[in-house]
Protein backbone atom coordinates (compact mmCIF):
# COMPACT_ATOMS: atom_id res chain seq x y z
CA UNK A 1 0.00 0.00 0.00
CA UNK A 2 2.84 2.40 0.76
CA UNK A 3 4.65 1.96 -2.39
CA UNK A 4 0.93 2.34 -4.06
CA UNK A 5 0.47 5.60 -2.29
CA UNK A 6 4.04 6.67 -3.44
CA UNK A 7 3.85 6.12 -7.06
CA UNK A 8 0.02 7.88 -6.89
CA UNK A 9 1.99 11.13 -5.04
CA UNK A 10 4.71 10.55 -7.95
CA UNK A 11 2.45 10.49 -10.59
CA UNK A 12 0.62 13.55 -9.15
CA UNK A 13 3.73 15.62 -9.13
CA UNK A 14 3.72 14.81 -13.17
CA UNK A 15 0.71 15.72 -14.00
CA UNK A 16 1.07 19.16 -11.72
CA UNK A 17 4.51 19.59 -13.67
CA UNK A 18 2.35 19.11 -16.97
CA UNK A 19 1.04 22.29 -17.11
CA UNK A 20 2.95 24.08 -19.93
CA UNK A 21 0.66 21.93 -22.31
CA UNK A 22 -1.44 23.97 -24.53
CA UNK A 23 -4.24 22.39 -25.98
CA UNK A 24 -4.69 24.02 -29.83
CA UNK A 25 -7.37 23.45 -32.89
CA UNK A 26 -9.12 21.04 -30.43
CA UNK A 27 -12.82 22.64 -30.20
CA UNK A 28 -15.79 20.48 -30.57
CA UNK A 29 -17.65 21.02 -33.35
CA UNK A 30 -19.43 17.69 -32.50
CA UNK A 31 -18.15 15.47 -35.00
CA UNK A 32 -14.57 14.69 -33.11
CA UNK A 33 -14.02 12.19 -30.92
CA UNK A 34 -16.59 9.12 -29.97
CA UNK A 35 -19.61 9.71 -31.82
CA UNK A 36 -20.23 9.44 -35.64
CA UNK A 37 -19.68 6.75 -38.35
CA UNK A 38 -16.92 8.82 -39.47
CA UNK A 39 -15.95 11.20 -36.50
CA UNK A 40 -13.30 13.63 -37.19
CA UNK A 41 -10.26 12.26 -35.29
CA UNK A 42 -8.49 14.03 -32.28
CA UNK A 43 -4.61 13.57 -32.56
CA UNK A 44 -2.06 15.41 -30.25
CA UNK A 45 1.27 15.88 -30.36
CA UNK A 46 4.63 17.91 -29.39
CA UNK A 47 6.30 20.80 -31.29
CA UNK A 48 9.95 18.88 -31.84
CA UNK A 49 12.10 16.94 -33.95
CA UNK A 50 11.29 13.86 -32.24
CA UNK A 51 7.69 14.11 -33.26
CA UNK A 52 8.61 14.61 -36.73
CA UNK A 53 6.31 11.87 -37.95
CA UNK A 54 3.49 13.70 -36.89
CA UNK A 55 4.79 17.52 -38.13
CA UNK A 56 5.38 15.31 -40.95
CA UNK A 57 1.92 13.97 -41.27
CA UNK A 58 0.25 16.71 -40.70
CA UNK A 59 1.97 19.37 -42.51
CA UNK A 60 1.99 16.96 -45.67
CA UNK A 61 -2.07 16.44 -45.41
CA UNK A 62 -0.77 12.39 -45.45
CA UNK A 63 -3.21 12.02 -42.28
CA UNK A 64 -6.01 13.87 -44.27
CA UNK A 65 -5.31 11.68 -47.08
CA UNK A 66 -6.30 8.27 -45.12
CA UNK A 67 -8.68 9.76 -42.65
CA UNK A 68 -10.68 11.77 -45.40
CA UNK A 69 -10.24 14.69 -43.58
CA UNK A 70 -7.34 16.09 -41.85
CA UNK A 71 -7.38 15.36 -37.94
CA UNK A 72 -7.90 17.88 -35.21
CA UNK A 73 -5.01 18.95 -33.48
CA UNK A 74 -3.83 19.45 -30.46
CA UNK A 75 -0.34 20.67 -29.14
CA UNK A 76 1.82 19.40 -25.94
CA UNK A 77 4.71 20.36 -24.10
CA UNK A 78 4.82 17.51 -21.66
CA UNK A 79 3.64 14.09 -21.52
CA UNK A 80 1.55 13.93 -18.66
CA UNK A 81 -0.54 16.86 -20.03
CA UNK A 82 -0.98 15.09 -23.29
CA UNK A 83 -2.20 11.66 -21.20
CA UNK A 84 -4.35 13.94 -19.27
CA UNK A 85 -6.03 14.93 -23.10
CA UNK A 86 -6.50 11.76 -23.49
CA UNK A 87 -7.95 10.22 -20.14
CA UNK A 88 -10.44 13.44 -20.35
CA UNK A 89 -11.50 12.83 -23.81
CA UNK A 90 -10.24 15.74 -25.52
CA UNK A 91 -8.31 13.98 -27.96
CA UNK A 92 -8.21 10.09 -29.64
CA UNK A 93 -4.83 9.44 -29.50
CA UNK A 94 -1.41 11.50 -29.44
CA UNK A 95 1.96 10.94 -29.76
CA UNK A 96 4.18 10.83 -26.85
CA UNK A 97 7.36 9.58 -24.86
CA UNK A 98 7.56 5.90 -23.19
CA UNK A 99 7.07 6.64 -19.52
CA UNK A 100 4.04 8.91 -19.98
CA UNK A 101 2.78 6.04 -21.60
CA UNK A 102 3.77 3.52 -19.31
CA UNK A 103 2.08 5.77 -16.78
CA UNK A 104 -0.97 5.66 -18.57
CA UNK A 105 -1.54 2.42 -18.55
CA UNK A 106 -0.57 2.09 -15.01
CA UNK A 107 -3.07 4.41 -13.86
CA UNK A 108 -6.09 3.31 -15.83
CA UNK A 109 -5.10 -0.27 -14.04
CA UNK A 110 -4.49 -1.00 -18.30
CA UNK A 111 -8.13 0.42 -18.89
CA UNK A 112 -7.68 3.15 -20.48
CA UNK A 113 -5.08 3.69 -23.41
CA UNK A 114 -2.74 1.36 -25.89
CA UNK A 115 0.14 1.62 -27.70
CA UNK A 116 -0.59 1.19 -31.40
CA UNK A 117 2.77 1.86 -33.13
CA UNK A 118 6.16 3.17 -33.01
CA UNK A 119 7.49 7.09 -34.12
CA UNK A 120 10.92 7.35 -33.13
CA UNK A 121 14.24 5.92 -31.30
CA UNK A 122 17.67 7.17 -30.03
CA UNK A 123 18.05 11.12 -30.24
CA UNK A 124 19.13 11.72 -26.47
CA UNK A 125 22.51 12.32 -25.49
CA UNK A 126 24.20 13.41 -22.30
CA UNK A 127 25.82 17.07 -22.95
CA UNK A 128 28.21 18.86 -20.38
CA UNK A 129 30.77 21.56 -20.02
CA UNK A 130 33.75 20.67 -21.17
CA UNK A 131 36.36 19.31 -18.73
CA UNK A 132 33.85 16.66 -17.50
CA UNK A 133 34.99 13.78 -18.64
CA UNK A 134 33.35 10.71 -17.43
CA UNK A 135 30.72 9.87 -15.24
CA UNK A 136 32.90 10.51 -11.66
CA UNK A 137 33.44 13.96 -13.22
CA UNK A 138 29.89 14.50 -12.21
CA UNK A 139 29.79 14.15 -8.53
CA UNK A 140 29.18 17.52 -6.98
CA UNK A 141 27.17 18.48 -10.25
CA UNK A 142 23.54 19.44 -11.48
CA UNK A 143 22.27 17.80 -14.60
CA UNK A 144 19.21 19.18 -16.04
CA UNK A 145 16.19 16.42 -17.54
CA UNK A 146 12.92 17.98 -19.18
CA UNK A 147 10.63 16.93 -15.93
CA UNK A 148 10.92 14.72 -12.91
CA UNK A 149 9.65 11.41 -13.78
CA UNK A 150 9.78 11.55 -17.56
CA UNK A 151 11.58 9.07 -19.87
CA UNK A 152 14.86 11.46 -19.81
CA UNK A 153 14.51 11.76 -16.15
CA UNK A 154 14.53 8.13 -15.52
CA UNK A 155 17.35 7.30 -17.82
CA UNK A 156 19.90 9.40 -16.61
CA UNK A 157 18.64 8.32 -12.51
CA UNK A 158 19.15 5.04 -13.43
CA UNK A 159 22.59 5.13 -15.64
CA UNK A 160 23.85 7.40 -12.60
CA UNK A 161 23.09 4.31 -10.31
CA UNK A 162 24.98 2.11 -12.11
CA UNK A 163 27.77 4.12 -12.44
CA UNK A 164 27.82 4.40 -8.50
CA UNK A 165 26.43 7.69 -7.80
CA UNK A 166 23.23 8.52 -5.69
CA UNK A 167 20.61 11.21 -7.44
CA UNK A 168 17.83 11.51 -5.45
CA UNK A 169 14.10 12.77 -6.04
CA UNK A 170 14.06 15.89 -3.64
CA UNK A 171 17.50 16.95 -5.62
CA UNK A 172 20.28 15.49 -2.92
CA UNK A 173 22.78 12.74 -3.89
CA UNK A 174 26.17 12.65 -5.05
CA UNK A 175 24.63 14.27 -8.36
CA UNK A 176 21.65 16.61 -8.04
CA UNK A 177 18.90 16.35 -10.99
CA UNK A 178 17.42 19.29 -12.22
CA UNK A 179 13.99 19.01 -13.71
CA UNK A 180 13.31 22.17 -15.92
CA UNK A 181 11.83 22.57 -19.08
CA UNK A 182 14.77 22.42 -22.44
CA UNK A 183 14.09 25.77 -23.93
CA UNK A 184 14.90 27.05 -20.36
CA UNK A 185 18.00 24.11 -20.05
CA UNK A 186 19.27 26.26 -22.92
CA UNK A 187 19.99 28.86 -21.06
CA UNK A 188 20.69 27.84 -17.77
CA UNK A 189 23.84 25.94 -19.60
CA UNK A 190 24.88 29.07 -21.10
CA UNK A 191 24.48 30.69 -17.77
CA UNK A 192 26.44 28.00 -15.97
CA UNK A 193 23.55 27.75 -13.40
CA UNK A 194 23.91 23.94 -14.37
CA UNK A 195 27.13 21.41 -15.56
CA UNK A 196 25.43 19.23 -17.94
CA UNK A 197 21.65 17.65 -19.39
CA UNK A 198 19.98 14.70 -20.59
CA UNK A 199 18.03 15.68 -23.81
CA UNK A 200 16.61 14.98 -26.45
CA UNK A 201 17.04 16.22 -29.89
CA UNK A 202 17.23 18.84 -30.38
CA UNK A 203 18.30 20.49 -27.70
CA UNK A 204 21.47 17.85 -27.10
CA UNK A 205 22.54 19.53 -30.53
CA UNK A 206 21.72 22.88 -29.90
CA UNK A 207 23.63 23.13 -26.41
CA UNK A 208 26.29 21.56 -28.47
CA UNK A 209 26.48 24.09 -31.66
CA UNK A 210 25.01 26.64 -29.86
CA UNK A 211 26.49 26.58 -26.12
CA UNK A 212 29.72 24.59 -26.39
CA UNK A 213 28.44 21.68 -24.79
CA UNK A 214 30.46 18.64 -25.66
CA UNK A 215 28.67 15.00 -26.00
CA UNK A 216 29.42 12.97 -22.93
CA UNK A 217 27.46 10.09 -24.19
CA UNK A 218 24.96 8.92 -26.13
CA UNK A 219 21.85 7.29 -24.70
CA UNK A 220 21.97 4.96 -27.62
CA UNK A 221 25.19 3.27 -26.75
CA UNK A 222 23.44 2.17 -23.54
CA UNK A 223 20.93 -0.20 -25.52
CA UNK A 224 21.02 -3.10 -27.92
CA UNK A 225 21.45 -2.46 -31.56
CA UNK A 226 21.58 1.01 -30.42
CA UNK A 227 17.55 1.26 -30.47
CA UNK A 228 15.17 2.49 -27.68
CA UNK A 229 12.00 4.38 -28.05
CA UNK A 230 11.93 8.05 -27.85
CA UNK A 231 8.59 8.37 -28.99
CA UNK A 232 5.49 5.91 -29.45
CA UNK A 233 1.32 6.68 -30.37
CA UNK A 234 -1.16 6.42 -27.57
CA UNK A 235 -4.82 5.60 -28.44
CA UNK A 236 -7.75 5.51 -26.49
CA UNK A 237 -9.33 2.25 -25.82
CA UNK A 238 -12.93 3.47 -26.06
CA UNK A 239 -11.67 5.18 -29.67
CA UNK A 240 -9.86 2.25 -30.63
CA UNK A 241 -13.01 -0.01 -29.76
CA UNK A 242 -15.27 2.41 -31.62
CA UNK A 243 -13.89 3.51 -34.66
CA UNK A 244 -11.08 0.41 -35.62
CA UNK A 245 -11.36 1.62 -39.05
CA UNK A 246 -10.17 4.80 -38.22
CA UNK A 247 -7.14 3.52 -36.25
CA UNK A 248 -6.20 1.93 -38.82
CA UNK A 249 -6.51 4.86 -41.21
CA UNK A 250 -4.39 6.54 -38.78
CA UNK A 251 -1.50 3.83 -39.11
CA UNK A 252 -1.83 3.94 -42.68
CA UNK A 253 -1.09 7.58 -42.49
CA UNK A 254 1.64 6.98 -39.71
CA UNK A 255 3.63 4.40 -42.08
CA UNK A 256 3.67 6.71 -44.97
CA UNK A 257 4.70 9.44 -43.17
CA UNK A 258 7.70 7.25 -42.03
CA UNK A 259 8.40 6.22 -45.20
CA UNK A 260 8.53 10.18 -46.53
CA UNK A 261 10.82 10.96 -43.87
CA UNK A 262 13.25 8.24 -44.76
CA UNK A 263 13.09 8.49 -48.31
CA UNK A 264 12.85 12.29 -48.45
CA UNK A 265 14.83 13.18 -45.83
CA UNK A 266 15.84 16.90 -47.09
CA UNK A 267 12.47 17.51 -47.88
CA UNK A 268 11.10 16.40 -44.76
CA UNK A 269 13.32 18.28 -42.53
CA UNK A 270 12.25 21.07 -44.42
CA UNK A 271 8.34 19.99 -43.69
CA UNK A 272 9.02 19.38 -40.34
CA UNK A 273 10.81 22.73 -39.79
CA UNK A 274 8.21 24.95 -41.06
CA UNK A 275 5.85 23.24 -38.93
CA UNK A 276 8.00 23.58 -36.13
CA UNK A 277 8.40 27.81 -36.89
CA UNK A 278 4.04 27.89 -37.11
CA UNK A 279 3.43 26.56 -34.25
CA UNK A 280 6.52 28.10 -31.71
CA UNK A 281 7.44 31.10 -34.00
CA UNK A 282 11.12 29.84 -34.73
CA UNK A 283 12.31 27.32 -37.27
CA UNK A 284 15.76 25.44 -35.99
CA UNK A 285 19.12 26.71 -37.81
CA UNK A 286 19.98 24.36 -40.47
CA UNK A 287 23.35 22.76 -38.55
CA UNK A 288 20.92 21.95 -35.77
CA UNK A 289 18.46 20.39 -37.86
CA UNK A 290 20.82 18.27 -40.05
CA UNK A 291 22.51 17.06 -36.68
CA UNK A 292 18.95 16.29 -35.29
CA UNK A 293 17.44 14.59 -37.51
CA UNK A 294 20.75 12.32 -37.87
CA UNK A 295 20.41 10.75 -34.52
CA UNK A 296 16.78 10.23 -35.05
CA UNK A 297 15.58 7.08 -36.59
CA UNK A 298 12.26 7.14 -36.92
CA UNK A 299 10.56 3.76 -37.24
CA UNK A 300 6.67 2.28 -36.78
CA UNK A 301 8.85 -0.42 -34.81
CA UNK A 302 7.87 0.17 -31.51
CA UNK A 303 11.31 -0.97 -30.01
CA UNK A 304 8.83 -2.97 -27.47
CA UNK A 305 11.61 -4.11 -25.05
CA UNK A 306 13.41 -1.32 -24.19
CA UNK A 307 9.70 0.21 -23.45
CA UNK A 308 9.60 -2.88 -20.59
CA UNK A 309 13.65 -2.33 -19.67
CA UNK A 310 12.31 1.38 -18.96
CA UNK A 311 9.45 0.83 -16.81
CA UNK A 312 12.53 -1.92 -15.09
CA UNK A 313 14.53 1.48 -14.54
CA UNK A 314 12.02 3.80 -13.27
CA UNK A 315 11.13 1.01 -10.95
CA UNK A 316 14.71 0.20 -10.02
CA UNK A 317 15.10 4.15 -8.74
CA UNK A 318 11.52 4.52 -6.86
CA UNK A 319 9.55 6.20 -9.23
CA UNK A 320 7.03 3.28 -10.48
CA UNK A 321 5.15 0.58 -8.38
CA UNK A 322 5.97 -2.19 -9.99
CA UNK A 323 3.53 -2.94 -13.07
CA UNK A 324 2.60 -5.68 -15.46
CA UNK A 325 2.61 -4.00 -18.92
CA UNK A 326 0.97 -7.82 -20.33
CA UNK A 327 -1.33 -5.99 -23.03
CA UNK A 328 -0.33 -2.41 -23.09
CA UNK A 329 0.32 -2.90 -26.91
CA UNK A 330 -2.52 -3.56 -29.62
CA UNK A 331 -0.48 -4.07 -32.66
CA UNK A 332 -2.81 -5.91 -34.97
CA UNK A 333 -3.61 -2.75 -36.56
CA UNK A 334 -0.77 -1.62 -37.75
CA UNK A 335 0.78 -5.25 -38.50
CA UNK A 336 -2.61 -5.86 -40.41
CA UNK A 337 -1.29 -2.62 -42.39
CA UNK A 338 2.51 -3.72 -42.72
CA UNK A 339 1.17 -7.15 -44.01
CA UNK A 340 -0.96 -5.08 -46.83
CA UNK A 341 2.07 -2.70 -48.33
CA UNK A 342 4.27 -5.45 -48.43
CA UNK A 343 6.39 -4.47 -44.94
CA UNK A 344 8.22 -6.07 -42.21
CA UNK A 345 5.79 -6.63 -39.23
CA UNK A 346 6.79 -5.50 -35.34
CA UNK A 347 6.42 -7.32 -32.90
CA UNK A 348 5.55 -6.27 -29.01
CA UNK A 349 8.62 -8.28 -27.41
């Protein structure tokens, strides 16, 4: 009961943290959502690189295109604001990180949401100041991660274990983490208020090119085959029982998307971009795209088992009661539309 009771405070504290998410373009017009033969899907998703697959898809009308009309949208800056969407109803399904999902389905007691396909892996690196260099260099230090709890948060808590080194929740430890939000990680590097921060793309490039950051390591290197999900798409159950057809319209739309990005990468970086400079006001410089977008690889594969090796981690370091994830993946969908172009099917293993 008191580990229960701990993970509930835990996953309080996210969704408190959440609130930078903006909802946008997500009105009810009443055709969106449950009701409908052919309801006007809900999608969210985050302004960044590592959601390129849906800037991709949306920007390109390649969602429209399968759904017969383009989705409604809806914005996020943080993962537990985008579950929160999605347990209220506000939107279908969105795109988001591993441990927001894994959250998910541990608090809906594996009710309330699935994982229906793969987006992205890799694009998170370890940057510091220079003259750190290895992981003992770090005692005494703050290292920056987007939010307590989230998949960045938990990685670099857990590789800090292994290495030796204590980083505890309330910020004490050999090395103290520093949840903040990237664009402000950008300049608290500059300022030297912190030493070093687990990112994602592309702010791991940006303090790089940008703030003279140097590459400590690469979250990759830590995994097998050098593949672990960065981002994933969340559906609600009640949508997916509803309106299968439409899931499945959506995974159509997700695999060519995929397929754009990969075989048109220039182009797509350039789609993604602009999307990126509508909806925050500034497109990336061109050095920090091109080193973005190279240590991306973006993929329907769901990279299932370092999705269970995470939940292992946050676990490991106190910040999930332990949970069965048996069933948080329904991908008969999107297998059923590998089989049909001719692909490789995933598997959720």
């Amino acid at each position: 009961m008191q580990r229960r009771l701990r993970w509930r405070a835990v996953a309080a504290a996210l969704i408190v943290l959440a609130g930078a998410g903006t909802l946008g373009a997500c009105g009810d017009d009443g055709d969106g959502g449950g009701s409908g033969a052919n309801p006007q899907l809900r999608l969210g998703y985050f302004p960044n690189i590592t959601h390129a697959t849906a800037l991709v898809g949306v920007e390109k009308g390649i969602f429209a295109k399968h759904l017969g009309k383009a989705p409604k949208t809806a914005t996020f800056n943080a993962g537990p604001a985008a579950v929160e969407a999605l347990f209220s109803g506000a939107i279908d399904a969105t795109f988001v990180g591993p441990n927001p999902s894994i959250n998910a389905w541990a608090q809906s007691h594996g009710k309330a949401v699935h994982i229906i396909s793969g987006a992205a892996s890799g694009g998170v690196a370890l940057i510091v100041k220079p003259g750190i260099k290895s992981a003992q260099d770090l005692r005494g230090k703050k290292i920056a991660t987007p939010q307590l709890g989230n998949t960045q948060d938990v990685a670099v808590r857990y590789w800090l274990k292994q290495q030796g080194l204590t980083a505890n929740k309330d910020g004490s430890g050999d090395v103290k983490i520093v949840p903040q939000e990237n664009a402000q990680t950008l300049q608290t590097f500059q300022q030297g208020s912190i030493d070093g921060a687990w990112v994602p793309e592309p702010y791991a490039s940006r303090l790089i090119l940008e703030d003279k950051g140097v590459k400590l390591l690469d979250e990759a290197s830590l995994w097998p085959g050098g593949k672990f999900v960065i981002t994933n798409l969340l559906v609600s159950q009640e949508f997916e029982k509803k309106h299968p057809d439409e899931v499945k319209k959506l995974l159509a739309g997700v695999v060519e998307a995929t397929d754009y990005i990969n075989q048109q990468k220039a182009d797509a970086e350039k789609v993604a971009n602009d999307a990126l400079a509508k909806l925050s006001g500034k497109p990336l410089k061109q050095d920090v795209l091109d080193a973005a977008f190279k240590s991306i690889t973006f993929t329907v594969d769901p990279v299932a088992s370092s999705l269970t090796a995470g939940a292992q981690h946050a676990e490991q370091i106190g910040l999930l009661e332990k949970t069965d994830l048996g069933g948080i993946y329904s991908l008969g969908p999107l297998n059923d539309v590998l089989k049909a172009s001719g692909k490789a099917q995933v598997s959720d293993k």
